[in-house]
Protein backbone atom coordinates (compact mmCIF):
# COMPACT_ATOMS: atom_id res chain seq x y z
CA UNK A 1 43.26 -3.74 -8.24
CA UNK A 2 40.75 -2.33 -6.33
CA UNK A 3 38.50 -0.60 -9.48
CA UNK A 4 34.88 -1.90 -9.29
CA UNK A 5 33.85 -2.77 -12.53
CA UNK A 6 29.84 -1.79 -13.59
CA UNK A 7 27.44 -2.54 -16.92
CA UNK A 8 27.89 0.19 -19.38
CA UNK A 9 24.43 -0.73 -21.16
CA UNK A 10 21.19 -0.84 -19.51
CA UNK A 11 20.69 -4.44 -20.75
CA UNK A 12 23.99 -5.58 -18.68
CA UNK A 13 22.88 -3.40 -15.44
CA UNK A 14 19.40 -5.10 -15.54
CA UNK A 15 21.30 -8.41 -15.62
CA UNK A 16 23.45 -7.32 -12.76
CA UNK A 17 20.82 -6.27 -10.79
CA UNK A 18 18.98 -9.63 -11.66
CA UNK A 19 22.53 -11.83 -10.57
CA UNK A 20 21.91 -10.08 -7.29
CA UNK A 21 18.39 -10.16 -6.83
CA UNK A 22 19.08 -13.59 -7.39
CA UNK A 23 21.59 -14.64 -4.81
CA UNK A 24 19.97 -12.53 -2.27
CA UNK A 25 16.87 -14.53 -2.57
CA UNK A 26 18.64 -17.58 -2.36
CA UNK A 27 19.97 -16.25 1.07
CA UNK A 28 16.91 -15.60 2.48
CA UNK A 29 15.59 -18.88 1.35
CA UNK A 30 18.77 -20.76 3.41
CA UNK A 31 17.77 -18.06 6.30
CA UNK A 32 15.07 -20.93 7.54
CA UNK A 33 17.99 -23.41 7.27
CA UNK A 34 21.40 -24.25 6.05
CA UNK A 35 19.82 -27.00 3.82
CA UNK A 36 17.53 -24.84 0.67
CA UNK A 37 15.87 -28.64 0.13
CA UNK A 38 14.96 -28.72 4.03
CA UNK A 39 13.72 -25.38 4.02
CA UNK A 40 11.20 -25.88 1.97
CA UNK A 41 10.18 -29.11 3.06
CA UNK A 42 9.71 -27.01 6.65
CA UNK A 43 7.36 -24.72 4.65
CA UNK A 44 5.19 -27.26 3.05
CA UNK A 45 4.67 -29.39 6.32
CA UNK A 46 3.66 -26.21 7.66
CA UNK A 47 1.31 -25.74 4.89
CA UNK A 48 -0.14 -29.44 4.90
CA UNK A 49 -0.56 -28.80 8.81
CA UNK A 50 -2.67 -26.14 8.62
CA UNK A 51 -4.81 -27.38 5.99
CA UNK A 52 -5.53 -30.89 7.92
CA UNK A 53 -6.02 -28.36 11.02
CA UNK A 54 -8.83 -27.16 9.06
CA UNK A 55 -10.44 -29.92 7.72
CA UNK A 56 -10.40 -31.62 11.22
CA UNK A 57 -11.76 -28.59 12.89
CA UNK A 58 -14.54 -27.98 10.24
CA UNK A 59 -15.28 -31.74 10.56
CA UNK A 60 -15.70 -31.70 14.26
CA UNK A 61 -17.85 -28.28 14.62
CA UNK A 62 -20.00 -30.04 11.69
CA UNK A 63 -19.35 -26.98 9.49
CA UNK A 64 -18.70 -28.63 6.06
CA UNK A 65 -22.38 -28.03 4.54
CA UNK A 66 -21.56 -24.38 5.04
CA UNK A 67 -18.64 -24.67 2.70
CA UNK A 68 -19.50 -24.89 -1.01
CA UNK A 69 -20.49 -27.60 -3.58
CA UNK A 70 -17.27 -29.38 -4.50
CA UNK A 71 -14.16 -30.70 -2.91
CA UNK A 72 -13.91 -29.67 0.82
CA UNK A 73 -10.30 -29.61 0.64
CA UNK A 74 -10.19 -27.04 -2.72
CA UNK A 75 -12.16 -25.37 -0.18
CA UNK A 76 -10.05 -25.27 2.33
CA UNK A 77 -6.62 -24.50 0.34
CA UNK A 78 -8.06 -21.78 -1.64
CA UNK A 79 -7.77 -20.09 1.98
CA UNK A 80 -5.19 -21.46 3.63
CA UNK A 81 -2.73 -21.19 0.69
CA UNK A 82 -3.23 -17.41 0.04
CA UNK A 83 -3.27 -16.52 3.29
CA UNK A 84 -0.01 -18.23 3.77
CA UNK A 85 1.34 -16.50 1.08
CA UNK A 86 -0.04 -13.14 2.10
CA UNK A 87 1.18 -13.28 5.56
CA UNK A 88 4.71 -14.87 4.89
CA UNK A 89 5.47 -12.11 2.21
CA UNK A 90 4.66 -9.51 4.76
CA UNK A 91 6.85 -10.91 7.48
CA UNK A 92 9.59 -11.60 4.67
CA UNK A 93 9.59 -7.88 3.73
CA UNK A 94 9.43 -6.74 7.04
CA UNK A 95 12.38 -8.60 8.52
CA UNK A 96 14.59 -7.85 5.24
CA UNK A 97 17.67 -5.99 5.40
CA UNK A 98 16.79 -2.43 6.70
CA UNK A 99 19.44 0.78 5.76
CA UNK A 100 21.66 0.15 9.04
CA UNK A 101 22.02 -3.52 8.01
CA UNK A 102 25.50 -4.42 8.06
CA UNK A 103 25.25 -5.96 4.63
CA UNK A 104 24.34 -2.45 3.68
CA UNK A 105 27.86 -1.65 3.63
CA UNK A 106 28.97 -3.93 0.65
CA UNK A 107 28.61 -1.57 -2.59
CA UNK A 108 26.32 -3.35 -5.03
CA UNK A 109 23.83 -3.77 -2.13
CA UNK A 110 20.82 -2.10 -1.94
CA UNK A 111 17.56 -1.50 0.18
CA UNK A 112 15.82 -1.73 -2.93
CA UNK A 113 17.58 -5.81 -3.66
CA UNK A 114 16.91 -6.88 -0.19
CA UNK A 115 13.46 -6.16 -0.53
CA UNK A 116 12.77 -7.44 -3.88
CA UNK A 117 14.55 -10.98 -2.70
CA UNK A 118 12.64 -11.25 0.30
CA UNK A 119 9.50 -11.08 -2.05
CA UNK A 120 10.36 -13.42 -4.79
CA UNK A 121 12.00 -16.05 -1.75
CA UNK A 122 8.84 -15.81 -0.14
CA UNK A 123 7.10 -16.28 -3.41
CA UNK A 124 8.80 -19.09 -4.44
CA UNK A 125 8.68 -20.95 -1.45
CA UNK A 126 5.07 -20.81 -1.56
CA UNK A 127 4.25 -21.45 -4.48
CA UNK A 128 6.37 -24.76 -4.44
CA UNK A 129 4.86 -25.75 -1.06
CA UNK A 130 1.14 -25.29 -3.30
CA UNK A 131 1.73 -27.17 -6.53
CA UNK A 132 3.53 -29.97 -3.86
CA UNK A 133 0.51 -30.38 -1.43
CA UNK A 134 -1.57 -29.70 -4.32
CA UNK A 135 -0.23 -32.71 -6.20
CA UNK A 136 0.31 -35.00 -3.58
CA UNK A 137 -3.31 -34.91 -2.54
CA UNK A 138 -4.60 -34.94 -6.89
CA UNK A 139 -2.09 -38.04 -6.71
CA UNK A 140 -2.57 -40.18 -3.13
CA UNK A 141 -6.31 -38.57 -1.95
CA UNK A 142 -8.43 -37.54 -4.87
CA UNK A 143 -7.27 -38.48 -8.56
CA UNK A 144 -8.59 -35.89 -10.83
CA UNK A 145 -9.04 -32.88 -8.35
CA UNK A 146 -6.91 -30.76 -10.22
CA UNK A 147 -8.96 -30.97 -13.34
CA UNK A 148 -12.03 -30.01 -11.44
CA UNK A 149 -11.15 -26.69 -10.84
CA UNK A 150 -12.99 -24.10 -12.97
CA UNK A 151 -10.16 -21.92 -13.75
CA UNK A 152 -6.74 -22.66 -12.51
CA UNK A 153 -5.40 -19.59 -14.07
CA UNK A 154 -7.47 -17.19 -12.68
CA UNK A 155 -6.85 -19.36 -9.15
CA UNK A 156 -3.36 -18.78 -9.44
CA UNK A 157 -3.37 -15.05 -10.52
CA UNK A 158 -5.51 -14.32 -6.76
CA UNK A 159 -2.35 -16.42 -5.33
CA UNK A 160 -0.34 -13.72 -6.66
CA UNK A 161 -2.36 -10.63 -5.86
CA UNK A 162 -2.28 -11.95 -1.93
CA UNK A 163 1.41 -11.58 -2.75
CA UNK A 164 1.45 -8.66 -4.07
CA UNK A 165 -0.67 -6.99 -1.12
CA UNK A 166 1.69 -9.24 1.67
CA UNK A 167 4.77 -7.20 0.12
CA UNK A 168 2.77 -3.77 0.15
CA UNK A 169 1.92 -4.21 3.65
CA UNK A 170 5.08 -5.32 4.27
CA UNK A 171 6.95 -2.38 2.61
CA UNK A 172 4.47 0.47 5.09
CA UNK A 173 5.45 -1.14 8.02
CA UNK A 174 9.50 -1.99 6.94
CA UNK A 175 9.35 2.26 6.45
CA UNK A 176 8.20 2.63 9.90
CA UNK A 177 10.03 0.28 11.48
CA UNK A 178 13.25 1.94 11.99
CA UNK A 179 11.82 5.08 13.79
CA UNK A 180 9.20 2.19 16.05
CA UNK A 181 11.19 -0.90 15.94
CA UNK A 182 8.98 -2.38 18.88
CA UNK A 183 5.04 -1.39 17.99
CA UNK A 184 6.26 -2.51 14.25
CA UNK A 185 7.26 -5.58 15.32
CA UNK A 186 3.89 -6.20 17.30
CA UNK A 187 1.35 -4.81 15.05
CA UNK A 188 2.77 -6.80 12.30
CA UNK A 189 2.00 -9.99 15.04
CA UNK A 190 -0.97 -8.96 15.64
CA UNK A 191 -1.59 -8.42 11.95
CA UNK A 192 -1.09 -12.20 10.97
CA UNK A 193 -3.19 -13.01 13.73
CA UNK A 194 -6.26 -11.23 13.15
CA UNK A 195 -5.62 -12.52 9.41
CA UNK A 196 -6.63 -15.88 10.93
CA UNK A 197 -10.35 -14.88 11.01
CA UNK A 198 -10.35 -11.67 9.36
CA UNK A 199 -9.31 -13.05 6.04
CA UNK A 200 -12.52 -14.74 5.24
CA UNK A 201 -10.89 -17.96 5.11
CA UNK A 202 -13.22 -20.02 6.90
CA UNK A 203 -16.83 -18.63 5.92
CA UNK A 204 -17.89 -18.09 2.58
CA UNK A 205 -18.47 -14.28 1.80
CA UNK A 206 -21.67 -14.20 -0.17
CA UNK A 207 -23.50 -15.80 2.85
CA UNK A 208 -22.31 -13.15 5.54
CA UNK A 209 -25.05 -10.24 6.18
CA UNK A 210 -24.36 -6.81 6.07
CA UNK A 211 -23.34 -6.05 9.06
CA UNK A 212 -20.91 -8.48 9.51
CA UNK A 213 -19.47 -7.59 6.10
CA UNK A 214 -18.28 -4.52 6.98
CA UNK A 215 -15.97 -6.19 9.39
CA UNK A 216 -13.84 -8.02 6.65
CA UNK A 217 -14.39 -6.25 3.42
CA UNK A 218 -11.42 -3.91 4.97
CA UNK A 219 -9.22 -6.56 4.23
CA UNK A 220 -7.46 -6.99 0.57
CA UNK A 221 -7.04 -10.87 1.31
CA UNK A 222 -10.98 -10.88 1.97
CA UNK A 223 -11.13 -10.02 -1.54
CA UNK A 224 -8.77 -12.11 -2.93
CA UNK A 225 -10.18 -15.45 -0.95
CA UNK A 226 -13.52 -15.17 -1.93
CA UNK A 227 -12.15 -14.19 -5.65
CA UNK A 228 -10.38 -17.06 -5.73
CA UNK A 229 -13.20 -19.74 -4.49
CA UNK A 230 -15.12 -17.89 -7.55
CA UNK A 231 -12.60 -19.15 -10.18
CA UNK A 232 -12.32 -22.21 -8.26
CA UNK A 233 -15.74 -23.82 -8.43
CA UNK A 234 -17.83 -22.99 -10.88
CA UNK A 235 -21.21 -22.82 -9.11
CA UNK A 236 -20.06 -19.85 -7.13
CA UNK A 237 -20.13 -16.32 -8.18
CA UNK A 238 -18.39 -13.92 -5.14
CA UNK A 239 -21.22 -11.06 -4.91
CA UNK A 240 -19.12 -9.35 -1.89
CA UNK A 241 -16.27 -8.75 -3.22
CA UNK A 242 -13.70 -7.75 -6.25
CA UNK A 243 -10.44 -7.40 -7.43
CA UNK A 244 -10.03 -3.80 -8.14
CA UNK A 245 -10.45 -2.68 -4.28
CA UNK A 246 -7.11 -5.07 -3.45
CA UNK A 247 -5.39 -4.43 -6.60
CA UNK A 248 -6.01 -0.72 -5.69
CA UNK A 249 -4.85 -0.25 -2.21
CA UNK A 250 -1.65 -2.58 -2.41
CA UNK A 251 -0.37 0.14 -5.26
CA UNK A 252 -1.52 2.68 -2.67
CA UNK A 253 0.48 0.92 0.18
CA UNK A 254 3.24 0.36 -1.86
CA UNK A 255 3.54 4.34 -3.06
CA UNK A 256 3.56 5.05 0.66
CA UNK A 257 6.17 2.44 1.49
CA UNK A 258 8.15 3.47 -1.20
CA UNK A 259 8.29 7.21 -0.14
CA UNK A 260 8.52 6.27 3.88
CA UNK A 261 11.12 3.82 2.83
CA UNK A 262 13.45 6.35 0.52
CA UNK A 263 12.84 8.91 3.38
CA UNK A 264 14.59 6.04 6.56
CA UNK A 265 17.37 5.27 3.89
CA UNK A 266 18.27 8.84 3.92
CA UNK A 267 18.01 9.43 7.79
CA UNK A 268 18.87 5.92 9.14
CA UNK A 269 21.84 5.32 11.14
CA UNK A 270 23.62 2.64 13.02
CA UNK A 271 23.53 4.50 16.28
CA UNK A 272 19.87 4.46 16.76
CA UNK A 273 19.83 0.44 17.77
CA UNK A 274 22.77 1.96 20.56
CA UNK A 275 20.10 5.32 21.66
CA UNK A 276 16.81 2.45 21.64
């Protein structure tokens, strides 16, 4: 009665681990609220707010002839968007269930789950808060807008690469934050903050001098915004910047998450919340 039953082929455990990748992410989706539908409405108000905060604040400081030729508002999402996706895949990964996690103790679960549902909720959300906003404003503010992006594909592939660096961020400081629980928890504050200005967002790259460059080039979501503006309107070619340098160093931060990760799962315990 009590026998566990498991996949004998490696087809049927992939599935398996799939099913539960699955409903994990659909828990930490209902984490924002009861209501999936209402959770992601949250998101994409939150979304739409910061990209009218934007607009309205470039409009007042008269700083829209330093953005490029084209749509201001392409502009404007091509940064908010990815660093909204950056920054909530690195909070989603760091608050996912750690090895002391209660829900640890059900058998099929897994470190390894938790973390991969974290990252595909947080993708998912995201992207459905971009193609919404995105649409609404093609559809109510500027017919056509969508078409008059260079290369949507290449757009969307930076969206995912500021995902993909959110979750390796996210994994280095989920390793460490067992053994510092507290400065974890505040440098990864203070990481979305600095994000604000040190992702490039607001300034385009290729006019920033030299030594101001070597105060954001640092940052993989630097790369990635200014990457993505390139594909986005086809008059501008990003000089200060590439893809290799973020594709690079997430795989590097990832490796060491991995290992600091494997290494808490084997010396975590319950107690240490109880010694703290």
């Amino acid at each position: 009665m009590f026998d566990s039953t498991r996949p004998s082929s490696h087809l049927g455990s992939a599935l398996y681990m799939a099913e539960l990748v699955y409903h994990n992410a659909v828990r930490s989706v209902r984490k924002i609220h009861r209501n999936a539908f209402v959770a992601i409405v949250m998101n994409m108000l939150q979304t739409a707010t910061f990209v009218l905060a934007f607009y309205f604040m470039f409009s007042v400081l008269g700083l829209r002839g330093n953005a490029l030729r084209g749509d201001f508002m392409v502009y404007i999402m091509t940064g908010v968007f990815l660093y909204m996706t950056h920054v909530k895949t690195m909070s989603a990964v760091l608050g996912s269930e750690g090895p002391a996690s209660p829900m640890m103790q059900h058998a099929p679960m897994t470190t390894a789950i938790a973390i991969t549902a974290a990252m595909l909720s947080a993708l998912y959300i995201q992207l459905l808060s971009l193609f919404a906003v995105l649409f609404i404003y093609d559809v109510a503010f500027n017919p056509g807008v969508i078409r008059q992006i260079d290369d949507p594909i290449g757009c969307l592939g930076m969206v995912l690469l500021s995902w993909f660096s959110g979750a390796a961020v996210g994994m280095v400081l989920l390793a460490a934050k067992p053994w510092f629980p507290t400065p974890v928890s505040i440098l990864g504050t203070i990481y979305q903050r600095a994000n604000m200005i040190a992702s490039g967002k607001m300034f385009v790259a290729n006019t920033l001098p030299g030594y101001m460059l070597v105060m954001f080039d640092w940052n993989p979501l630097f790369h990635t915004i200014d990457q993505s503006r390139g594909y986005a309107f086809l008059d501008y070619m990003p000089r200060n910047s590439n893809i290799a340098y973020p594709l690079y160093l997430s795989l590097a931060l990832l490796m060491i998450g991995m290992m600091g990760e494997f290494y808490t799962r084997k010396h975590a315990s319950a107690s240490w919340n109880a010694r703290r």
